[in-house]
PDB file of N, CA and C in Angstrom:
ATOM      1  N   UNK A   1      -2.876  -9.884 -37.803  1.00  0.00           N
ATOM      2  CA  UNK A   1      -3.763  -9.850 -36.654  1.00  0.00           C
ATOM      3  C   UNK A   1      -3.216  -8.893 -35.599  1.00  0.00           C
ATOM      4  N   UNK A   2      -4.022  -8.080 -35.104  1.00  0.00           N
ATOM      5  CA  UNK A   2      -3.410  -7.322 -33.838  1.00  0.00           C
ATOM      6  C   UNK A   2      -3.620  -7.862 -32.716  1.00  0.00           C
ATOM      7  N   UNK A   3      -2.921  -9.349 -32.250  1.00  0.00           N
ATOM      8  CA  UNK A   3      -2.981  -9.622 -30.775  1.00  0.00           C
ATOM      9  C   UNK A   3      -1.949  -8.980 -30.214  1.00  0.00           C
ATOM     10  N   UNK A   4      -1.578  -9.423 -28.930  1.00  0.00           N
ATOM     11  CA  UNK A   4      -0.840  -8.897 -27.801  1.00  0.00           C
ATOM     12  C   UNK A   4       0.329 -10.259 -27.692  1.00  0.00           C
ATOM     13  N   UNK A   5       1.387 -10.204 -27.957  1.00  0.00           N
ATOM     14  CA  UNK A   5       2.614 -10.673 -27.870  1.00  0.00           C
ATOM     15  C   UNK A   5       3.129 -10.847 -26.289  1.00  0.00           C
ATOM     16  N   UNK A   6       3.368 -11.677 -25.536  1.00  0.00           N
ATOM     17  CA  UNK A   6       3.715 -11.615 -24.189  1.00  0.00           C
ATOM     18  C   UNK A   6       4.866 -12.598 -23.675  1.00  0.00           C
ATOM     19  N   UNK A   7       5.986 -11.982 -23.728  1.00  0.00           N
ATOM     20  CA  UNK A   7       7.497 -12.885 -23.926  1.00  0.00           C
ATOM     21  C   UNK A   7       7.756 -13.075 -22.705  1.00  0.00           C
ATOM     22  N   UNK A   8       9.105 -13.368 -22.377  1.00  0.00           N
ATOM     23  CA  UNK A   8       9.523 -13.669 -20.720  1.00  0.00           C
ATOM     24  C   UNK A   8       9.774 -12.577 -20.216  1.00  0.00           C
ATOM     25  N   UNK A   9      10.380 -11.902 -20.810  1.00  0.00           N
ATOM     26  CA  UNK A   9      11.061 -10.437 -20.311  1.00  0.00           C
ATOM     27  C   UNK A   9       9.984  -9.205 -19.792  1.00  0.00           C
ATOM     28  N   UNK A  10       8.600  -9.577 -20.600  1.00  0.00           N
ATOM     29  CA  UNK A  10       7.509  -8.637 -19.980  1.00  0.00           C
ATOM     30  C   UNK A  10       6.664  -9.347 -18.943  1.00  0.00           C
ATOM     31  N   UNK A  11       6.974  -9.480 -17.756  1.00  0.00           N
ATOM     32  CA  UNK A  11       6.040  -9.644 -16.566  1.00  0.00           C
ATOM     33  C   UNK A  11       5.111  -8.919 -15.961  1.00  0.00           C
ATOM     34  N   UNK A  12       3.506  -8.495 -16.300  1.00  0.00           N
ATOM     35  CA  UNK A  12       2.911  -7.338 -15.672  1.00  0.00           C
ATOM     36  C   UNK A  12       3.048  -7.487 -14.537  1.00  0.00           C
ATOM     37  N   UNK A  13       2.444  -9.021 -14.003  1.00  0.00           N
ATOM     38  CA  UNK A  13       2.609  -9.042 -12.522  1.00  0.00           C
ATOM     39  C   UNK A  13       3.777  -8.415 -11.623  1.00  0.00           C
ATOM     40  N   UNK A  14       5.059  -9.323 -12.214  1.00  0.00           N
ATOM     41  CA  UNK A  14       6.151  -8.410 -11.506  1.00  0.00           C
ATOM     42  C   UNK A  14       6.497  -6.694 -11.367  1.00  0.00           C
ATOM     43  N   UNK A  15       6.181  -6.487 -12.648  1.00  0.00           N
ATOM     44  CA  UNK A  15       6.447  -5.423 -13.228  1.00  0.00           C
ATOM     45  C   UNK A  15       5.260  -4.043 -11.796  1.00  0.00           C
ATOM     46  N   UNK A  16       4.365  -4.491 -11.524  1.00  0.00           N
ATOM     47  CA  UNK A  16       3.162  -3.959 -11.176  1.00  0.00           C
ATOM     48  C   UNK A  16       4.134  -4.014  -9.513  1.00  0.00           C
ATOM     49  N   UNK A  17       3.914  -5.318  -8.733  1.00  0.00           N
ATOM     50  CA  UNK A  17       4.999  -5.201  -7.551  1.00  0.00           C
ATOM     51  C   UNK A  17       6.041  -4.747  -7.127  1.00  0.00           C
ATOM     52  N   UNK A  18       6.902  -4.988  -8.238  1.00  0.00           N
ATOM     53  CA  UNK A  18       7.743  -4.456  -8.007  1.00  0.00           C
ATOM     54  C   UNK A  18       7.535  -2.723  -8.185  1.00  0.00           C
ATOM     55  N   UNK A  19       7.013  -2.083  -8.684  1.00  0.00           N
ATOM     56  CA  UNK A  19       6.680  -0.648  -8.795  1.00  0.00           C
ATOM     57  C   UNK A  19       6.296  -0.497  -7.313  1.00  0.00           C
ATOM     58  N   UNK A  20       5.142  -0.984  -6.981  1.00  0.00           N
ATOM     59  CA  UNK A  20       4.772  -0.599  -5.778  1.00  0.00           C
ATOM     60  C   UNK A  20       5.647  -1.293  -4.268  1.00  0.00           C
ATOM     61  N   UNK A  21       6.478  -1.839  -4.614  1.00  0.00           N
ATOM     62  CA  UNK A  21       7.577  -2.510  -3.257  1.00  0.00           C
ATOM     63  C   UNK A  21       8.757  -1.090  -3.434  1.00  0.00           C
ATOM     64  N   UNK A  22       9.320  -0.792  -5.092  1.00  0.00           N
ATOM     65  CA  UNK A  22      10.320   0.229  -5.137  1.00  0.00           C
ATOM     66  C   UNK A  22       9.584   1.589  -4.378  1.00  0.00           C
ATOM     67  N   UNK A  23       8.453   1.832  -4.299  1.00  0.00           N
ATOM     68  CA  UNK A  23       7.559   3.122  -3.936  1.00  0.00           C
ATOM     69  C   UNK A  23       7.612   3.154  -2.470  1.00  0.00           C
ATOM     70  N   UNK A  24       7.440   1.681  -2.029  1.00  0.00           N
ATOM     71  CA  UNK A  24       7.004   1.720  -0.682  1.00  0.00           C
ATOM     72  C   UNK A  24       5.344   2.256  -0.319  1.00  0.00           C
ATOM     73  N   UNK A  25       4.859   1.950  -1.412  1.00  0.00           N
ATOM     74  CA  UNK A  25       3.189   2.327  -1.289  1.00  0.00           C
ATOM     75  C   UNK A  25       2.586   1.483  -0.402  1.00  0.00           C
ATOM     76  N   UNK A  26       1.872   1.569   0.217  1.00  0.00           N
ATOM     77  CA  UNK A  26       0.934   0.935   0.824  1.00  0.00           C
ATOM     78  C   UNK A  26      -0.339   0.662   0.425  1.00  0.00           C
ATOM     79  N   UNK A  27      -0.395  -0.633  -0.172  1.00  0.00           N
ATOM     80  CA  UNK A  27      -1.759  -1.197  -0.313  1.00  0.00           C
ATOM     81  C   UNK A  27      -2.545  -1.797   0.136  1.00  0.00           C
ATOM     82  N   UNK A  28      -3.892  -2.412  -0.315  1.00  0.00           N
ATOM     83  CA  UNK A  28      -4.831  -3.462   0.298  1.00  0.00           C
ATOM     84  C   UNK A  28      -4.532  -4.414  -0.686  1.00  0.00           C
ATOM     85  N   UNK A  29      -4.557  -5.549   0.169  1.00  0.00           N
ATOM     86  CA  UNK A  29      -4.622  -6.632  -0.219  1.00  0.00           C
ATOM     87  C   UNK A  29      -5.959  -7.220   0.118  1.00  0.00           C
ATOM     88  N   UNK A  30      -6.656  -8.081  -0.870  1.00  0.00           N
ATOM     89  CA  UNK A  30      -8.042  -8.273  -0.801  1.00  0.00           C
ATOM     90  C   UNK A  30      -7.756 -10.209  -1.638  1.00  0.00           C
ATOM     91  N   UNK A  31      -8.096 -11.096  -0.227  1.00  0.00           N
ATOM     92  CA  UNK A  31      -8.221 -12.544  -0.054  1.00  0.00           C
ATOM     93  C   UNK A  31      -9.282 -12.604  -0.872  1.00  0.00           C
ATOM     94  N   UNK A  32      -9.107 -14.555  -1.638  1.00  0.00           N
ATOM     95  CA  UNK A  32     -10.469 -14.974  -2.365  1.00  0.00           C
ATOM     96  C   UNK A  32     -11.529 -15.290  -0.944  1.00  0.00           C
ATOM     97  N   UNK A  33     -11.119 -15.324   0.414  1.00  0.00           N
ATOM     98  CA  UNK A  33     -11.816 -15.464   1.293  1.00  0.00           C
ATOM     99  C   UNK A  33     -12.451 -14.517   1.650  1.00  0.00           C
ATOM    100  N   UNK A  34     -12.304 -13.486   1.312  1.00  0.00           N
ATOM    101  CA  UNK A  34     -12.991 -11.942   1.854  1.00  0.00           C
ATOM    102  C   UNK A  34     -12.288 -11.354   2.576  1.00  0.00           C
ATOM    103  N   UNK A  35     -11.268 -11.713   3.399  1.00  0.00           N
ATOM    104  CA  UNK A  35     -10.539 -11.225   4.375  1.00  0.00           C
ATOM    105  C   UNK A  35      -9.425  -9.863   3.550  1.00  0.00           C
ATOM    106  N   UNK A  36      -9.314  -8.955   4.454  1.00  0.00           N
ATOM    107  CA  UNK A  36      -8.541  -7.545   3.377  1.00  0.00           C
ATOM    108  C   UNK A  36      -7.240  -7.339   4.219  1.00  0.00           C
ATOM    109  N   UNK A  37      -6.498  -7.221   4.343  1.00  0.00           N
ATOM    110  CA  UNK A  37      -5.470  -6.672   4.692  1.00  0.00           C
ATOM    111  C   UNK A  37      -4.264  -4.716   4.175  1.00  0.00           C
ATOM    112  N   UNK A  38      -3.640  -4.468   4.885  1.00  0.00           N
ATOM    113  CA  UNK A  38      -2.701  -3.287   4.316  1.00  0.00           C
ATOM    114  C   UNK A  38      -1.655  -3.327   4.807  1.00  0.00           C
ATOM    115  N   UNK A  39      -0.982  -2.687   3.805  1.00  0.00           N
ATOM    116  CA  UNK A  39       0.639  -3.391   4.617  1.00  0.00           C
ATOM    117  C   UNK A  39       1.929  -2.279   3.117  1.00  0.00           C
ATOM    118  N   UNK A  40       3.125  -2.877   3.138  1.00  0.00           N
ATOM    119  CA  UNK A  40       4.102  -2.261   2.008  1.00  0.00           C
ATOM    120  C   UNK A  40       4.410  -3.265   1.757  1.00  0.00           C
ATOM    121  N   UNK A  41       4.319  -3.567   0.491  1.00  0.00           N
ATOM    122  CA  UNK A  41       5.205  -5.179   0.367  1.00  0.00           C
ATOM    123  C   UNK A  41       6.840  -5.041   0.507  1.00  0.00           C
ATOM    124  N   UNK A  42       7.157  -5.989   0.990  1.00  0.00           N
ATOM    125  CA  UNK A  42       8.824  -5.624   0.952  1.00  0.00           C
ATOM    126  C   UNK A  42       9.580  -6.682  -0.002  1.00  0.00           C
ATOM    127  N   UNK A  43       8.946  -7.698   0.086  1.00  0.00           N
ATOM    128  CA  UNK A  43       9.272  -9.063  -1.380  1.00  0.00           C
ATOM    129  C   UNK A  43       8.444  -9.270  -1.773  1.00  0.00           C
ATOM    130  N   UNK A  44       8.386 -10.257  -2.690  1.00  0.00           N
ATOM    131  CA  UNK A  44       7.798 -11.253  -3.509  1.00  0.00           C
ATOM    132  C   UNK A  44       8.507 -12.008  -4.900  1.00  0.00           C
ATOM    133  N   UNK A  45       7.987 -13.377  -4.549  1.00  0.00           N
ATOM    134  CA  UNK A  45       8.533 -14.237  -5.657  1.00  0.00           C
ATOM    135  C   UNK A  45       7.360 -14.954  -6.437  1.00  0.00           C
ATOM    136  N   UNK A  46       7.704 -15.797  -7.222  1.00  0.00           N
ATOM    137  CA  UNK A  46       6.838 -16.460  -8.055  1.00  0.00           C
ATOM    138  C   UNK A  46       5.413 -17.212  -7.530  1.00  0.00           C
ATOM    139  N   UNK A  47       5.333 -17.256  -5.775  1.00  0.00           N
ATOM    140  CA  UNK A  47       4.067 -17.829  -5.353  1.00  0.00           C
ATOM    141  C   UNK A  47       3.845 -17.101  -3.621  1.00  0.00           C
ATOM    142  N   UNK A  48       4.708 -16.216  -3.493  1.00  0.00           N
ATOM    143  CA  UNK A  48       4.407 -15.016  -2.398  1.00  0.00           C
ATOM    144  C   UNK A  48       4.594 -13.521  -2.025  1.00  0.00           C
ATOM    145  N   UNK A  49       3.536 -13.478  -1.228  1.00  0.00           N
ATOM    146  CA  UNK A  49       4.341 -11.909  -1.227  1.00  0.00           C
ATOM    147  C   UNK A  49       4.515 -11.191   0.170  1.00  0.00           C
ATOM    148  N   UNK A  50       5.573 -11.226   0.659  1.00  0.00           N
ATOM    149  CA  UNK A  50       5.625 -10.437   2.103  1.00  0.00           C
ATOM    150  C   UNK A  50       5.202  -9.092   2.019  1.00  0.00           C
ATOM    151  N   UNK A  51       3.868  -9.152   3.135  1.00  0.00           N
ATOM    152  CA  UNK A  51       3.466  -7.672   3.221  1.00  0.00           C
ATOM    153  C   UNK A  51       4.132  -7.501   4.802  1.00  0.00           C
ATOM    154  N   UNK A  52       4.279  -5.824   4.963  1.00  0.00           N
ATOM    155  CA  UNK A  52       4.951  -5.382   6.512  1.00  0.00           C
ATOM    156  C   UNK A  52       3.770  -4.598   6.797  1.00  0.00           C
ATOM    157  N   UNK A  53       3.258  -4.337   7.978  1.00  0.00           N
ATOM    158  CA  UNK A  53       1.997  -3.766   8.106  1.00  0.00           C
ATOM    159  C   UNK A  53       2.951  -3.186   9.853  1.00  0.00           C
ATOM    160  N   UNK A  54       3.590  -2.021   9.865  1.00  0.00           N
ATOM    161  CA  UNK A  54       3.695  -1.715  11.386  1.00  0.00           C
ATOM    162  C   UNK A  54       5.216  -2.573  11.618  1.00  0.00           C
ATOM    163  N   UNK A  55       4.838  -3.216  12.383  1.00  0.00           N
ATOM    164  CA  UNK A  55       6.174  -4.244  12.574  1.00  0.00           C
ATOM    165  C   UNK A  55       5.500  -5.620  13.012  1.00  0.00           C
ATOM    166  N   UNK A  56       4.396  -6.177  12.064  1.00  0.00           N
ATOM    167  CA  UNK A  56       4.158  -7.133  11.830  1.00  0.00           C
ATOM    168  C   UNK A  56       4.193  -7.494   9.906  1.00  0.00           C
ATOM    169  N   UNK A  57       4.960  -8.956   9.642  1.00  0.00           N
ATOM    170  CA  UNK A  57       5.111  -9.138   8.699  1.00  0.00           C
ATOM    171  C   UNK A  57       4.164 -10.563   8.437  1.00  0.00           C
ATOM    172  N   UNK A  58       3.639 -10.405   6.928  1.00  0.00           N
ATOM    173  CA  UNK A  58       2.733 -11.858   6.891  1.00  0.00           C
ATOM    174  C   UNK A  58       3.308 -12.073   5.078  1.00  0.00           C
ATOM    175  N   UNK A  59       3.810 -13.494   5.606  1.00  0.00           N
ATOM    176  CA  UNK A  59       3.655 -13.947   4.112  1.00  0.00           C
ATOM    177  C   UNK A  59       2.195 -14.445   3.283  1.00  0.00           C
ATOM    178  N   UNK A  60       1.894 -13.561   2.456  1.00  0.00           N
ATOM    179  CA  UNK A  60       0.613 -14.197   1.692  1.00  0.00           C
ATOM    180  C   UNK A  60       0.744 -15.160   0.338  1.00  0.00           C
ATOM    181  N   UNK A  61       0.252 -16.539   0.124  1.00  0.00           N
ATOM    182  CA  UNK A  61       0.120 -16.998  -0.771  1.00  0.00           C
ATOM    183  C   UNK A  61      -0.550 -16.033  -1.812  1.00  0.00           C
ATOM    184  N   UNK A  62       0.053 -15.578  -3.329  1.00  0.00           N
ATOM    185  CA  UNK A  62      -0.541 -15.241  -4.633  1.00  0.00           C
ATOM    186  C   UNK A  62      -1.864 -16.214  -4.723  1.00  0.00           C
ATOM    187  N   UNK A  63      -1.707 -17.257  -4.226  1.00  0.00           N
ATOM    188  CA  UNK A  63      -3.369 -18.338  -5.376  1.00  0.00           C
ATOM    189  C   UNK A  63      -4.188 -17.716  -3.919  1.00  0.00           C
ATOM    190  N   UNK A  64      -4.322 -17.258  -3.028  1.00  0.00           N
ATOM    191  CA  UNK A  64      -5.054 -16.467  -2.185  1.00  0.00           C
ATOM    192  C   UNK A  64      -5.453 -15.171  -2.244  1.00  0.00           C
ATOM    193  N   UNK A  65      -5.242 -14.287  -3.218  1.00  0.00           N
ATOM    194  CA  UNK A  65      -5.089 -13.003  -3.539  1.00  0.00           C
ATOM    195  C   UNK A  65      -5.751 -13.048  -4.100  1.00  0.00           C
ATOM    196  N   UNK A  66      -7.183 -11.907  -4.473  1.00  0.00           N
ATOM    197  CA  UNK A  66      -8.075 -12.049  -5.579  1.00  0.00           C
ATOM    198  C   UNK A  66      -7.664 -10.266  -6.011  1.00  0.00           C
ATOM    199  N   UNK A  67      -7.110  -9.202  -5.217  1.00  0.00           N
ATOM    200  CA  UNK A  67      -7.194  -8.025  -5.468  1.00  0.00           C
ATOM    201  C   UNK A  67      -5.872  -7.201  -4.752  1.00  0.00           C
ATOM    202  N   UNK A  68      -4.778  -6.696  -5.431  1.00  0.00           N
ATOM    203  CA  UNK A  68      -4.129  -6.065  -5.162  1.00  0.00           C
ATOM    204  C   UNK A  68      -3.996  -4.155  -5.808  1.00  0.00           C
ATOM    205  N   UNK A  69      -4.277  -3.557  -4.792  1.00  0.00           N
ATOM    206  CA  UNK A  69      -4.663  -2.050  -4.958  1.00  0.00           C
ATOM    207  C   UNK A  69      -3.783  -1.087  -3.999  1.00  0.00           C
ATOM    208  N   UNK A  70      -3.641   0.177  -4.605  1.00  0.00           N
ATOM    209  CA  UNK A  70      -2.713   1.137  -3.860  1.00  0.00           C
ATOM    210  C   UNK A  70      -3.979   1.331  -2.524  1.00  0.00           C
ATOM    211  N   UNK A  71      -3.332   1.590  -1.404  1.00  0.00           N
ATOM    212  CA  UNK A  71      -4.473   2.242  -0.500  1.00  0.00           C
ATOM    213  C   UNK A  71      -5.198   3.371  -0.204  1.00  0.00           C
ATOM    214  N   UNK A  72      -4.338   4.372  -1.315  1.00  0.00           N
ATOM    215  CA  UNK A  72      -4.761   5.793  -1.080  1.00  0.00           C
ATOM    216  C   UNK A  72      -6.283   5.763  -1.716  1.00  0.00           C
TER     217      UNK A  72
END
C-alpha cells in the first residue's frame, strides 16, 4: 500500500514553526473566531505559540488557530 508513515521524529507542525521562528518571518495568524493577527513567533510548545508584534507579545492558544501563513 502506498500510505504515508508518520513517526515521532517527523513533526510537520513543528517542523513548519520552527522554520518560520528560525527566519524570523512574519506572519498572520488567523483565530477560529475570525479575529487575525501579525507578529514573528519567537516560541512555541505543544499547546502555544508566542507571537511578538512591535514590542507587544501575545501568547496564542494552538486549539484557537484555524490558519497560520507567511505575511508577505
Amino acid at each position: 500500500m502506498g500510505g504515508f508513515y508518520v513517526s515521532e521524529k517527523f513533526n510537520l507542525q513543528d517542523r513548519f514553526l520552527n522554520s518560520l521562528r528560525v527566519s524570523k518571518t512574519e506572519v498572520k495568524v488567523y483565530l477560529v473566531n475570525g479575529f487575525q493577527t501579525k507578529g514573528i513567533i519567537r516560541s512555541f510548545d505543544s499547546y502555544t505559540i508566542l507571537l511578538e508584534n512591535g514590542n507587544q507579545q501575545n501568547l496564542i492558544y494552538k486549539h484557537a488557530i484555524s490558519t497560520i501563513m507567511p505575511a508577505s
